[in-house]
N, C-alpha and C. Protein backbone atom coordinates (compact mmCIF):
# COMPACT_ATOMS: atom_id res chain seq x y z
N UNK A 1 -14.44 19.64 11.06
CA UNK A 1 -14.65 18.71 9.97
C UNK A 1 -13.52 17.67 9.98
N UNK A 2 -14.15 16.83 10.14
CA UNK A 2 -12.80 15.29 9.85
C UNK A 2 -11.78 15.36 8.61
N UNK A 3 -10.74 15.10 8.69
CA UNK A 3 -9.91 14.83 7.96
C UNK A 3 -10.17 13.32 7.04
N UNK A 4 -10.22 13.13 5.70
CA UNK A 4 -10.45 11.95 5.43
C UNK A 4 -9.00 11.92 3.84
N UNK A 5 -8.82 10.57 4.02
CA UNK A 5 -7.88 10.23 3.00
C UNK A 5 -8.06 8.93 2.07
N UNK A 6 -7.93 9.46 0.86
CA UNK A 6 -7.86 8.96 -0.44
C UNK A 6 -6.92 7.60 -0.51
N UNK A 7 -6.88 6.67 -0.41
CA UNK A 7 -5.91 5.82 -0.12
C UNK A 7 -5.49 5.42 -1.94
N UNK A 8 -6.42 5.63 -2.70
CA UNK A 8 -6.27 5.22 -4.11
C UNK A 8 -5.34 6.32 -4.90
N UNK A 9 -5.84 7.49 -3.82
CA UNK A 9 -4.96 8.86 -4.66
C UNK A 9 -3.32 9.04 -3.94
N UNK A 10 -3.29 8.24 -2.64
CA UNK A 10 -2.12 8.63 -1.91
C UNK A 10 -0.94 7.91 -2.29
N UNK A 11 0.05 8.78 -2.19
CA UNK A 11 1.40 8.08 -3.03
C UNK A 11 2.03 7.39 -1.55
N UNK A 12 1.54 7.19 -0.62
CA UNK A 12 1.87 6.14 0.33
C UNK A 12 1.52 4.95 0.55
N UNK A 13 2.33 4.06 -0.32
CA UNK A 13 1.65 1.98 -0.02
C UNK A 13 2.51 1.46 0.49
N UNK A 14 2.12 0.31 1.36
CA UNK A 14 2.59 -0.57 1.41
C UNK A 14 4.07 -0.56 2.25
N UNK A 15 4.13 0.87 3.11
CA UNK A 15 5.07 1.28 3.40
C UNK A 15 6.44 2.36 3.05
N UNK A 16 6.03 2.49 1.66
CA UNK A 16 7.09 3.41 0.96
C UNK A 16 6.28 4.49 0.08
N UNK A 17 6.83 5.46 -0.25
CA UNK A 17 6.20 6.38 -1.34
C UNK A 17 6.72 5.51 -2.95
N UNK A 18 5.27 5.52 -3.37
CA UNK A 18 5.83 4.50 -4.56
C UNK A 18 5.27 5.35 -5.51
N UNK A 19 5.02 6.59 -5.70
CA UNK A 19 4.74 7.71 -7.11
C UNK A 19 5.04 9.02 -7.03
N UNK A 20 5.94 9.47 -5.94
CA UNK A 20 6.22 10.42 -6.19
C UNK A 20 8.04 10.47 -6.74
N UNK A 21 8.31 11.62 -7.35
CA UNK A 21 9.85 11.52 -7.67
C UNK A 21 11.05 11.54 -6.35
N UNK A 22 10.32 11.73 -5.36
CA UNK A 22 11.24 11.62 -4.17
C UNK A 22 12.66 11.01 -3.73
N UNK A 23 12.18 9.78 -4.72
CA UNK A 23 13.10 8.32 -4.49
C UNK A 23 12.91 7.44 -2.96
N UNK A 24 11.48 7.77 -2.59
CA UNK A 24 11.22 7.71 -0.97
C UNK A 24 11.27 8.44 0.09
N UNK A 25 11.56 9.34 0.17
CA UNK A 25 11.82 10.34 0.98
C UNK A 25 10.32 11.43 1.60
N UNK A 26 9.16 11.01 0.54
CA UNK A 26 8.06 12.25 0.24
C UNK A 26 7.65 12.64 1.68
N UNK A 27 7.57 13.63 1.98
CA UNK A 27 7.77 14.68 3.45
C UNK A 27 6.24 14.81 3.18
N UNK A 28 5.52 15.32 2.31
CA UNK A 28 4.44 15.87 2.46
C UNK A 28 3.66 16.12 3.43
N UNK A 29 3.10 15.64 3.98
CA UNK A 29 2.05 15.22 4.51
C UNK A 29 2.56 15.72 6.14
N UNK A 30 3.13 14.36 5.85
CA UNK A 30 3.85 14.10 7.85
C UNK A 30 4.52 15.34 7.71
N UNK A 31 5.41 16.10 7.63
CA UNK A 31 5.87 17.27 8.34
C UNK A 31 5.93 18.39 8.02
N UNK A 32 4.10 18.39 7.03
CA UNK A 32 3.67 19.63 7.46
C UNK A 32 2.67 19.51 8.54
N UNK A 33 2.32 18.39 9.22
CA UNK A 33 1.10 18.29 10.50
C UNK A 33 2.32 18.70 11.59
N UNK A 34 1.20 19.92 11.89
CA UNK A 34 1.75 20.70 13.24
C UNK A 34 1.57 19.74 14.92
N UNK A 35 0.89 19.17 14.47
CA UNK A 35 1.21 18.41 15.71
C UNK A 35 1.34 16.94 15.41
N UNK A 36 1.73 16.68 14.65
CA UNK A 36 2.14 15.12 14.28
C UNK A 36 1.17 14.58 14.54
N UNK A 37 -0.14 14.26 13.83
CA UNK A 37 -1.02 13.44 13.77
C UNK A 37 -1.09 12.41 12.26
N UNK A 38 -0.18 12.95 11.16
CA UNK A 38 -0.20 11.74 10.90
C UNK A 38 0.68 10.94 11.02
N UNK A 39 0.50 9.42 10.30
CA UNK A 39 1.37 8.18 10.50
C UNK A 39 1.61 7.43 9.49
N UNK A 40 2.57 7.14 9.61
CA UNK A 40 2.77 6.14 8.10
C UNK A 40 3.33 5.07 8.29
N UNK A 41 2.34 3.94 8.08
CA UNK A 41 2.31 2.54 8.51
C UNK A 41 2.41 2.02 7.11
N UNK A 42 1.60 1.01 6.64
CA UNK A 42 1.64 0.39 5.58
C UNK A 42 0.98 1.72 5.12
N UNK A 43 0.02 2.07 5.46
CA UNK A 43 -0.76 3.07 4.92
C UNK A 43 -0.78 4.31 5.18
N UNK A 44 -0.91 5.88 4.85
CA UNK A 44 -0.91 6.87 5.82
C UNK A 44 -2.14 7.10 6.75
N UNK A 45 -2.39 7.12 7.64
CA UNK A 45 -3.16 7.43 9.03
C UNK A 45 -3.88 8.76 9.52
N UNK A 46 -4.31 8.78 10.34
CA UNK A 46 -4.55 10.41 11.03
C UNK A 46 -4.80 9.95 12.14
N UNK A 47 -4.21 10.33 13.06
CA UNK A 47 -4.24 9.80 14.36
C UNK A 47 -5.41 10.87 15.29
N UNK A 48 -6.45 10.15 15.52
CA UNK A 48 -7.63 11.72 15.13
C UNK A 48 -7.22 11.84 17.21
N UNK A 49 -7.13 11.50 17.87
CA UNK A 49 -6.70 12.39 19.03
C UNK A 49 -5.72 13.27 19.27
N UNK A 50 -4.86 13.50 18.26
CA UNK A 50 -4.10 14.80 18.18
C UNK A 50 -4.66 15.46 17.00
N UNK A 51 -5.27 14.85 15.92
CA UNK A 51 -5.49 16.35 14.56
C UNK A 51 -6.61 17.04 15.31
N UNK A 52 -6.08 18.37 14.89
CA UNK A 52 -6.63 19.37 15.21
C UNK A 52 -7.22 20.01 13.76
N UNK A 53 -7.86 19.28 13.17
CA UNK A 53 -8.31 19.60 11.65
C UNK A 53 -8.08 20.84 10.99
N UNK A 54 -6.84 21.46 10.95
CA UNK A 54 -6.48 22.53 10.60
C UNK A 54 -6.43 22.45 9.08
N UNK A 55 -6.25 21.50 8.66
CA UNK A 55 -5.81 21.72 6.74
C UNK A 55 -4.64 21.45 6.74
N UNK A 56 -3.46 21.74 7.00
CA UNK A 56 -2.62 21.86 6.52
C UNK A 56 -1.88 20.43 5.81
N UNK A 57 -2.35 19.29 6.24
CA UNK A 57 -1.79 18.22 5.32
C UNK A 57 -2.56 18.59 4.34
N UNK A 58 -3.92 18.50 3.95
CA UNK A 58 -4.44 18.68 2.98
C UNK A 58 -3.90 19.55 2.00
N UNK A 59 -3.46 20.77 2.53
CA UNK A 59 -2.50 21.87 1.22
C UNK A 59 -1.21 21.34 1.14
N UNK A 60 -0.80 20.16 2.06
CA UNK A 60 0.63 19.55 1.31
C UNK A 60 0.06 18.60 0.80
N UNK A 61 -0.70 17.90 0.63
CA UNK A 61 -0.41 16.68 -0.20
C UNK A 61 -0.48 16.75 -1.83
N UNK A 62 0.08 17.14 -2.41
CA UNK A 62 0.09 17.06 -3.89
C UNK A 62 -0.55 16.50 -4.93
N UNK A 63 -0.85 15.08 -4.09
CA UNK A 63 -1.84 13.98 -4.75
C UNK A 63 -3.47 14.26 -5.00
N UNK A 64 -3.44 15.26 -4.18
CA UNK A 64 -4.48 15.71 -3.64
C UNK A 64 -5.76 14.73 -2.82
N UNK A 65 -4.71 13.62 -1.79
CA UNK A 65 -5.19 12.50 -1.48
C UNK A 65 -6.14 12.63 -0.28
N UNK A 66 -5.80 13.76 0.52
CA UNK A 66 -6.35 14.48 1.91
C UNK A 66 -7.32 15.19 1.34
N UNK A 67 -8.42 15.35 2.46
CA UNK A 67 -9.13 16.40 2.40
C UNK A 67 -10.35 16.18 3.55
N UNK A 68 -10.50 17.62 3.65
CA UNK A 68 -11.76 18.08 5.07
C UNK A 68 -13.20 17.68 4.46
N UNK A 69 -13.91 16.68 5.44
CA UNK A 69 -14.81 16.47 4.75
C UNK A 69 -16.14 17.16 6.30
């Protein structure tokens, strides 16, 4: 099942984490993917030739912006 992301729910814009308390820093996502498939550009990504649709961003993201569709 594809990985798909919430861009309205994700605390990643425009280049920075702009809602979480982090102060910028928010890890979520990116380093819980076991093989680094995502990316964070202006926007966060899934770089679908490495996800291996395991879930696991999806149980980090807090926003609850990820998810297996």
């Amino acid at each position: 099942m594809p990985i798909r992301i919430d861009h309205k729910k994700c605390c990643w814009k425009n280049g920075k984490c702009t809602s979480c308390n982090c102060k910028g820093t928010c890890k979520g996502c990116l380093y819980a993917c076991p093989v680094k498939a995502i990316i964070r550009e202006d926007l966060v990504r899934i770089d679908k030739t490495k996800c291996i649709e395991c879930g696991t961003c999806v149980v980090a993201c807090e926003h609850k912006a990820i998810s297996l569709i």
